[in-house]
Protein backbone atom coordinates (compact mmCIF):
# COMPACT_ATOMS: atom_id res chain seq x y z
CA UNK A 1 115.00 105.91 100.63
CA UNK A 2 115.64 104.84 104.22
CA UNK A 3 116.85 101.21 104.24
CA UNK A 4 114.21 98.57 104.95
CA UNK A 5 115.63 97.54 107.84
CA UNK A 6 113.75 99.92 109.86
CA UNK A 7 110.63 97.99 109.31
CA UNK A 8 110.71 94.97 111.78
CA UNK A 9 110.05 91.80 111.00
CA UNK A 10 108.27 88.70 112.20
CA UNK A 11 108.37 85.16 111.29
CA UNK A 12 105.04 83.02 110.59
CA UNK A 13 105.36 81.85 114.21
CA UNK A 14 105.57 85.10 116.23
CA UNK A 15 102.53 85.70 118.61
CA UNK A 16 99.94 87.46 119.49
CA UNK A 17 102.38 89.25 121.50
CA UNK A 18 105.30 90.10 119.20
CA UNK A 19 102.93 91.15 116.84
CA UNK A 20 101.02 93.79 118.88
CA UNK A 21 104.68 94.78 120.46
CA UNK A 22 106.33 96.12 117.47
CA UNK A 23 102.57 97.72 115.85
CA UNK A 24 103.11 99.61 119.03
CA UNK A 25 106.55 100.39 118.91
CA UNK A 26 106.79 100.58 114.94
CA UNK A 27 103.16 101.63 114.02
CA UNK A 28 103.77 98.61 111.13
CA UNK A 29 105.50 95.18 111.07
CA UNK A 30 106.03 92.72 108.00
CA UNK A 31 105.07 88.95 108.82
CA UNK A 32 107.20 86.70 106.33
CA UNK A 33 106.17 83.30 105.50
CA UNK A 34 102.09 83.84 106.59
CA UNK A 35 100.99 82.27 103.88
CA UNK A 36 102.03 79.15 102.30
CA UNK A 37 102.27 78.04 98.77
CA UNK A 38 98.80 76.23 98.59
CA UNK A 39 96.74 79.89 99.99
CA UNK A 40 98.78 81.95 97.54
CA UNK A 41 97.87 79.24 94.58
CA UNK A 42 94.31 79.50 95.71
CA UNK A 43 93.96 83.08 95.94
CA UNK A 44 95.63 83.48 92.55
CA UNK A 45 92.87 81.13 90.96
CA UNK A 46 90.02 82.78 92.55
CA UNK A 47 91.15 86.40 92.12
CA UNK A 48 93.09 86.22 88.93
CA UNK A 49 90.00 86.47 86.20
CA UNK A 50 88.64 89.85 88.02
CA UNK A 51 92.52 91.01 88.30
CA UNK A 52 92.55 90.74 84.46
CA UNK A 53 88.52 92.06 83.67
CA UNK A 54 89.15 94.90 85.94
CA UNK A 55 90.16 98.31 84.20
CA UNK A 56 92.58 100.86 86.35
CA UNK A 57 91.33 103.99 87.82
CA UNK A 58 90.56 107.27 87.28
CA UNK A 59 91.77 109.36 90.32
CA UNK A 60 95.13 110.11 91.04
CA UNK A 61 94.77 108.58 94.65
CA UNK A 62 93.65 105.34 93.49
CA UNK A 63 95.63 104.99 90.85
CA UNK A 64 94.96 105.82 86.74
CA UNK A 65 97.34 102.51 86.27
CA UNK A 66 95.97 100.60 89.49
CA UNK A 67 93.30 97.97 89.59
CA UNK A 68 91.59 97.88 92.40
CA UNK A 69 88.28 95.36 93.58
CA UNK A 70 86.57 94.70 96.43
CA UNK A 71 84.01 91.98 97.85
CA UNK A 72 86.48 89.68 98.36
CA UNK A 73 84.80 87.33 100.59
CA UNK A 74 82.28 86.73 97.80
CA UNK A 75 84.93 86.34 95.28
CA UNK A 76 87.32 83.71 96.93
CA UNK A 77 86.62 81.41 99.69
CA UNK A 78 90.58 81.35 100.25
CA UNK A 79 90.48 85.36 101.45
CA UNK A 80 88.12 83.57 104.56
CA UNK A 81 91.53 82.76 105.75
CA UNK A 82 93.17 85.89 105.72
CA UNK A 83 90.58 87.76 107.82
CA UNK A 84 90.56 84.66 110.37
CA UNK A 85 94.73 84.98 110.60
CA UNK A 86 95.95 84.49 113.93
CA UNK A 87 97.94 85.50 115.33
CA UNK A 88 97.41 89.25 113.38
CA UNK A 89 93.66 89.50 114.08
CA UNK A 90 94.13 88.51 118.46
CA UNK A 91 96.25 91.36 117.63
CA UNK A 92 94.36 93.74 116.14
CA UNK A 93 91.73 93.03 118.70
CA UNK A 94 93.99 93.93 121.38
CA UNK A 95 95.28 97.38 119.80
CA UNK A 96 91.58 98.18 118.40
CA UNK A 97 89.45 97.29 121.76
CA UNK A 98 91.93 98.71 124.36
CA UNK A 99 91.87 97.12 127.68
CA UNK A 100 89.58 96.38 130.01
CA UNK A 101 89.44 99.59 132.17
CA UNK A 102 89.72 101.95 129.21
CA UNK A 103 88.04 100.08 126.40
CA UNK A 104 87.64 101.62 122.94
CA UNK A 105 84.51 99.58 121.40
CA UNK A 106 83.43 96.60 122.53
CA UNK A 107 84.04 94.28 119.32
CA UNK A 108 86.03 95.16 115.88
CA UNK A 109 85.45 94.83 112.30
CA UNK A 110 86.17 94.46 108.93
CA UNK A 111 86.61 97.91 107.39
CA UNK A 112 87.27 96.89 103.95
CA UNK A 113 88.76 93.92 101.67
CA UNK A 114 90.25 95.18 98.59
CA UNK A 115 92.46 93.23 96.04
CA UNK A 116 95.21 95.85 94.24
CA UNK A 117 97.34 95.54 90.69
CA UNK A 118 99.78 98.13 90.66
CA UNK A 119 101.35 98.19 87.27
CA UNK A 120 104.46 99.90 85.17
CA UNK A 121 104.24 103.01 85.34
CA UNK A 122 102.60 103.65 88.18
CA UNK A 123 103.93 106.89 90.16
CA UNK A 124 104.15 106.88 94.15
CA UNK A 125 100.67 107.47 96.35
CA UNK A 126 100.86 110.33 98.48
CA UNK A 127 102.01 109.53 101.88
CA UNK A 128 98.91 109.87 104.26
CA UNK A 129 96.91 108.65 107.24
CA UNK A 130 93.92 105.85 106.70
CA UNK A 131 92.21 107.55 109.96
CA UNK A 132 91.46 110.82 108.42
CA UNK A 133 88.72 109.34 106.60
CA UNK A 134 86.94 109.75 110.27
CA UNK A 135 86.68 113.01 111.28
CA UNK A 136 87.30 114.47 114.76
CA UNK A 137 90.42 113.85 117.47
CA UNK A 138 90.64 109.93 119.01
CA UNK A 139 93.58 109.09 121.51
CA UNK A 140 93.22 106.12 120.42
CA UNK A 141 93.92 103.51 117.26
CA UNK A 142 90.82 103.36 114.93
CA UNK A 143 91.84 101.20 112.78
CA UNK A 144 94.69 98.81 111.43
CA UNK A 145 95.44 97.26 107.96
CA UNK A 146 97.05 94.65 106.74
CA UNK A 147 98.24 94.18 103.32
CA UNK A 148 98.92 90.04 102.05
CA UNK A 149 101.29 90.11 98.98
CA UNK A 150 100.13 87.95 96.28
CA UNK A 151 103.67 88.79 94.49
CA UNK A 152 107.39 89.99 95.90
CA UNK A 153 106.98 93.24 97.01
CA UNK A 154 110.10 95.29 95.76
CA UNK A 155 111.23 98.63 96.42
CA UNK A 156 111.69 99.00 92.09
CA UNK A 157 107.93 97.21 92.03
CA UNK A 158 105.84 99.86 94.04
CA UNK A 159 106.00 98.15 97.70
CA UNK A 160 103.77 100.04 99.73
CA UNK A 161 105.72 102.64 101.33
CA UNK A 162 105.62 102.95 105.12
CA UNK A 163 106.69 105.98 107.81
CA UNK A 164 107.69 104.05 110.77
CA UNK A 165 106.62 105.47 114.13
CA UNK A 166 104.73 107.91 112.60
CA UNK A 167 101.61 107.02 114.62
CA UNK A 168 103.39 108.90 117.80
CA UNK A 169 103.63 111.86 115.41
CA UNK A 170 101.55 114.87 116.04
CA UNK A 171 98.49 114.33 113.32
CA UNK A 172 99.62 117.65 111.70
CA UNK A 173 102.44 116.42 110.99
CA UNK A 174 103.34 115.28 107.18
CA UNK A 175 105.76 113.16 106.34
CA UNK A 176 109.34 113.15 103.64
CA UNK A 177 109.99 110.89 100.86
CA UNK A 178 112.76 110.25 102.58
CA UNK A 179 111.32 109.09 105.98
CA UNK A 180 109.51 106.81 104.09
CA UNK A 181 110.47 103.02 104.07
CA UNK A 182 109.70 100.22 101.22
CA UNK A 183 107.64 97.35 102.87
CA UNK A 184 109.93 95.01 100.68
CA UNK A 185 108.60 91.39 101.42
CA UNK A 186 108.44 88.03 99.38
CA UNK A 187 105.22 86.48 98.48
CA UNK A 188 103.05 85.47 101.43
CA UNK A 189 104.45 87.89 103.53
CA UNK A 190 101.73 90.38 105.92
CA UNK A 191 102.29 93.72 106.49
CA UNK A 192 100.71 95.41 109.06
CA UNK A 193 100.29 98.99 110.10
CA UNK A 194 98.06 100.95 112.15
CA UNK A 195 95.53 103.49 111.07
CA UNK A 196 97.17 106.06 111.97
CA UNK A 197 100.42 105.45 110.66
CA UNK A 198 101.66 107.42 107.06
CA UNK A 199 102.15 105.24 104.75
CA UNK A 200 101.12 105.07 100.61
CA UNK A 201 101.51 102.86 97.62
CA UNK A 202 105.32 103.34 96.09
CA UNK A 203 106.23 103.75 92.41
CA UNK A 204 106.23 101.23 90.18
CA UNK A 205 109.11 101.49 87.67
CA UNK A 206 109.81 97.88 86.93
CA UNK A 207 107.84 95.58 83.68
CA UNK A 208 105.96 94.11 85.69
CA UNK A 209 102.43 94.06 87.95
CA UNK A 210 102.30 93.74 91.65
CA UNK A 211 99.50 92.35 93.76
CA UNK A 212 98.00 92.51 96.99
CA UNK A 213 94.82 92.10 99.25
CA UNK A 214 94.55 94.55 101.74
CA UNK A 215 92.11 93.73 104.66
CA UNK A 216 91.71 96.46 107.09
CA UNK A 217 89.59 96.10 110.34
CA UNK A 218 88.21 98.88 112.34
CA UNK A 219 86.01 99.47 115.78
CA UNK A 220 82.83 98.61 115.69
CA UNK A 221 80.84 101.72 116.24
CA UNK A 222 82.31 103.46 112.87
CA UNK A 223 81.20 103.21 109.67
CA UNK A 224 82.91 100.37 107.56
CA UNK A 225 84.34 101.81 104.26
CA UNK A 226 83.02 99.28 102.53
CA UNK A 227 79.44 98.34 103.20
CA UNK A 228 80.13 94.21 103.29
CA UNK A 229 76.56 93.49 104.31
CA UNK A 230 75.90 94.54 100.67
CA UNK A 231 78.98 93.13 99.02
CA UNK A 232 78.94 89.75 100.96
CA UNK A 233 75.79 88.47 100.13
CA UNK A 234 73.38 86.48 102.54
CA UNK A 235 73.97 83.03 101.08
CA UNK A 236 77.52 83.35 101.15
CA UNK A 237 77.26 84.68 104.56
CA UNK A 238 75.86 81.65 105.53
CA UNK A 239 78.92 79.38 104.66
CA UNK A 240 80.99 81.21 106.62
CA UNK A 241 82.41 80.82 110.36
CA UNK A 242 80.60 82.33 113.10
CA UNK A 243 83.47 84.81 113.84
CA UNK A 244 84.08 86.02 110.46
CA UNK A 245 79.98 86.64 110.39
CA UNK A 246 80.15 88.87 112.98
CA UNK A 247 83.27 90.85 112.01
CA UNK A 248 81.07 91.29 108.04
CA UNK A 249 78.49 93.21 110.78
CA UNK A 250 76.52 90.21 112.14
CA UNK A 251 76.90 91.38 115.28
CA UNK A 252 75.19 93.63 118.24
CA UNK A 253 78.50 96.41 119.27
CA UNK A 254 76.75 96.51 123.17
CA UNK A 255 74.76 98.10 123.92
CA UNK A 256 72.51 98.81 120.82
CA UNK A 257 74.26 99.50 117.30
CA UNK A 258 73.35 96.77 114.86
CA UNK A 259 70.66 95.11 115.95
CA UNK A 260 67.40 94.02 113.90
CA UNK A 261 64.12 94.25 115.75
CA UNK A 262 66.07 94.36 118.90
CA UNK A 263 67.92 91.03 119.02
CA UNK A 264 71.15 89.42 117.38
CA UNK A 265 71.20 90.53 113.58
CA UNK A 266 72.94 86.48 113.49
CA UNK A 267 68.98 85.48 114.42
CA UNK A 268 67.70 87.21 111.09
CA UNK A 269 70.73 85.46 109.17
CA UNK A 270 70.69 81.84 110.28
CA UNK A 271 66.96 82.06 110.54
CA UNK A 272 64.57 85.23 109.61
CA UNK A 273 63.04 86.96 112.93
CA UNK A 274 60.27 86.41 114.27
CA UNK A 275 59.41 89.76 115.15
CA UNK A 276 56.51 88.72 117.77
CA UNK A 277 59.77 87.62 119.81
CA UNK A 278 60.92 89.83 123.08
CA UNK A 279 62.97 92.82 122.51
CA UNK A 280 66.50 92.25 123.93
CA UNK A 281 69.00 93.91 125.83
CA UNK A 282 72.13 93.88 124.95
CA UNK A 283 74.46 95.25 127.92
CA UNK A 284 77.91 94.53 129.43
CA UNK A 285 78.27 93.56 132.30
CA UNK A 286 79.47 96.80 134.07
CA UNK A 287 75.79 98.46 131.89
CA UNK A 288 73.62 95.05 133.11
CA UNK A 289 74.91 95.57 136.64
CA UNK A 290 73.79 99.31 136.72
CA UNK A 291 70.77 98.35 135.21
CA UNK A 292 70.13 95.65 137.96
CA UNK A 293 70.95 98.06 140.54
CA UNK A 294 68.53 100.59 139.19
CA UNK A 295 66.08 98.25 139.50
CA UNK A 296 67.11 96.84 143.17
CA UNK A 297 67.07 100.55 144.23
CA UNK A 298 63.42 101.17 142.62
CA UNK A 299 62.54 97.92 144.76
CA UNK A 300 63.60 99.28 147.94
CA UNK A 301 61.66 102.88 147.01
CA UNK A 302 58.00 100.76 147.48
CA UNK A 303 58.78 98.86 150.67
């Protein structure tokens, strides 16, 4: 096992900026300290009955002694804040977007939330890419993860496993054992890693469970792996900020995925839609301005 010292790390404090750097440089970085004592206690109560009800799985990728569960922002209002966390989500916006002469979507969102219980006895994940659930070549990042650990993460206790700058590799490429590198982090730590960086769950060979909550993000013309609008119901919706509405899918991705009857899908959510109301468009500004020009040019064609 390659020492963990190739994996950089961040303090609670780093920016936007740090934080994007090394996911570009790295393809992963470990934020200690971005949680404090009073999240991890509240995640713990809100999470720990459906850690214990849950029953481990029965696929060797997921795990047959792995609990895994998902609609998280049902289950604990405390996860709210770890979608929300800046400065990791300015940076996932920057990686996922792009700039703004070459942008990749025109807003992000979640992907999935998913709380996991590796226990003793575990064996190692197979080292692989998150992307390749999307089929088809992108030169660009399609999504990025992070994982929040609920406990120590330990090499012995099944830290996720992480190949750094594998995102530069050619995508044919597979990945060692021993490239990989133990995300070893205390308690309240992030670790982040991009889409298309190798990485899997590690071996646990010690007496005792580890947790996480994994919430992944992605751009927001692909499909999210887990379908939140379903898992996140309306009413709880509700109670939540504005931004974290629209990353569930409350949102218009310009200039027409998402919509319902043509306007903001936030309309129908904060107060049913009227459907006699106009259609909308919903353009950027470079696809209004060609639009308006269209029009000017039509103008000119009947004076």
């Amino acid at each position: 096992m390659i020492e963990t010292v190739n994996l950089p790390r961040l303090q609670a404090n780093a920016s936007c900026e740090q934080v994007r750097a090394e996911l570009t440089a790295c393809g992963a970085v470990i934020i200690e300290g971005a949680l404090s004592s009073p999240v991890l206690g509240a995640l713990d109560h809100d999470l720990g009955a459906a850690f214990r009800a849950m029953t481990t799985g029965d696929g060797d990728f997921c795990g047959r002694h792995t609990k895994r569960f998902s609609s998280l922002l049902a289950r604990s209002p405390a996860t709210w804040r770890l979608a929300l966390h800046e400065p990791i989500l300015g940076a996932i916006e920057d990686v996922l977007i792009g700039s703004a002469d070459e942008p990749h979507c025109d807003c992000i969102q979640l992907n999935l939330t998913q709380a996991i219980e590796i226990e003793p006895g575990e064996s190692a994940q197979i080292l692989h890419r998150d992307e390749t659930m999307y089929p088809g070549a992108h030169p660009y990042e399609l999504m990025v993860n992070v994982m929040w650990t609920l406990d120590e993460f330990t090499e012995r206790n099944g830290a996720t496993r992480i190949v750094p700058g594998s995102h530069r590799w050619p995508k044919d490429r597979t990945a060692t054992e021993n490239e990989a590198v133990s995300a070893v982090a205390p308690a309240g730590s992030a670790i982040v890693w991009l889409g298309s960086t190798i990485h899997g769950g590690g071996a646990n060979r010690s007496n005792a469970s580890r947790r996480g909550v994994v919430m992944s993000y992605n751009l927001g013309w692909l499909a999210q792996a887990e379908r939140l609008l379903l898992t996140t119901p309306p009413d709880v919706v509700r109670r939540l900020p504005e931004r974290l509405q629209r990353l569930v899918g409350y949102q218009v991705h310009r200039p027409n995925l998402g919509w319902i009857e043509s306007r903001d899908p936030l309309e129908w959510l904060r107060h049913g839609v009227d459907t006699t109301l106009p259609a909308q468009d919903h353009f950027t500004p470079p696809m209004q301005e060609r639009v308006r020009e269209h029009g000017r040019n039509r103008s000119r064609e009947w004076v």
